[in-house]
Protein backbone atom coordinates (compact mmCIF):
# COMPACT_ATOMS: atom_id res chain seq x y z
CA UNK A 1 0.00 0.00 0.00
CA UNK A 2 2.94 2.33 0.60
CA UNK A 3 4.07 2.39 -2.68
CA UNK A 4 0.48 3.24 -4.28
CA UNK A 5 -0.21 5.92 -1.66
CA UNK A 6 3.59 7.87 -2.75
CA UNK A 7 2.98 7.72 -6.10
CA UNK A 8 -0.65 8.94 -6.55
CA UNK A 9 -0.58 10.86 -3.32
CA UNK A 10 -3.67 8.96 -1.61
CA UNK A 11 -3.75 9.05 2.41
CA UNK A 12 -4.13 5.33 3.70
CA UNK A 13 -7.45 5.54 4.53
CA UNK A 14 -8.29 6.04 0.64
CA UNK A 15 -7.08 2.25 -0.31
CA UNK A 16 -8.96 0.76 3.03
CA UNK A 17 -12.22 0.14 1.22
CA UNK A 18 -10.46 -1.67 -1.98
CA UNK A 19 -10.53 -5.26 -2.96
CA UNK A 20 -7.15 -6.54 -2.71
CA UNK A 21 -7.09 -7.17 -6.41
CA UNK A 22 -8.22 -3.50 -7.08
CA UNK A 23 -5.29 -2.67 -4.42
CA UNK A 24 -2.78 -4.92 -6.26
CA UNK A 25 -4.22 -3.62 -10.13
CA UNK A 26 -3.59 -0.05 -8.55
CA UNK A 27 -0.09 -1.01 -7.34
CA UNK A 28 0.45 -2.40 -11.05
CA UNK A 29 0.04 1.25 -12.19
CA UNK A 30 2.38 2.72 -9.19
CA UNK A 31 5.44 0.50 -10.34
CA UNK A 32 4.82 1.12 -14.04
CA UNK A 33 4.98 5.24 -13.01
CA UNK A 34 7.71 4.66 -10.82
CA UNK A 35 10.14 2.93 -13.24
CA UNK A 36 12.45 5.56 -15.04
CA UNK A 37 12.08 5.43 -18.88
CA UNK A 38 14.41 2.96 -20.63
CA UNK A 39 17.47 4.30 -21.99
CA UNK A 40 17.88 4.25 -26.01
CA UNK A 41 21.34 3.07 -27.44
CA UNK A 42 22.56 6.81 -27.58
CA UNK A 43 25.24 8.02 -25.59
């Protein structure tokens, strides 16, 4: 729940209420935010 609450900014008590697989779909969409774009071959 941590990391969905940094990246979208949601207090705790906003993720209480979810299904875990809403929670887990949600913290899909945190690590896919979080993960710095891929470098290209250029130097």
């Amino acid at each position: 729940m941590a990391d969905v609450a940094i990246i979208f900014h949601w207090p705790p008590a906003a993720m209480d209420e979810m299904d875990l697989s809403v929670l887990m779909g949600w913290r899909e969409q945190a690590a896919r935010r979080s993960k710095p774009p891929e470098k290209t071959g250029k130097r």
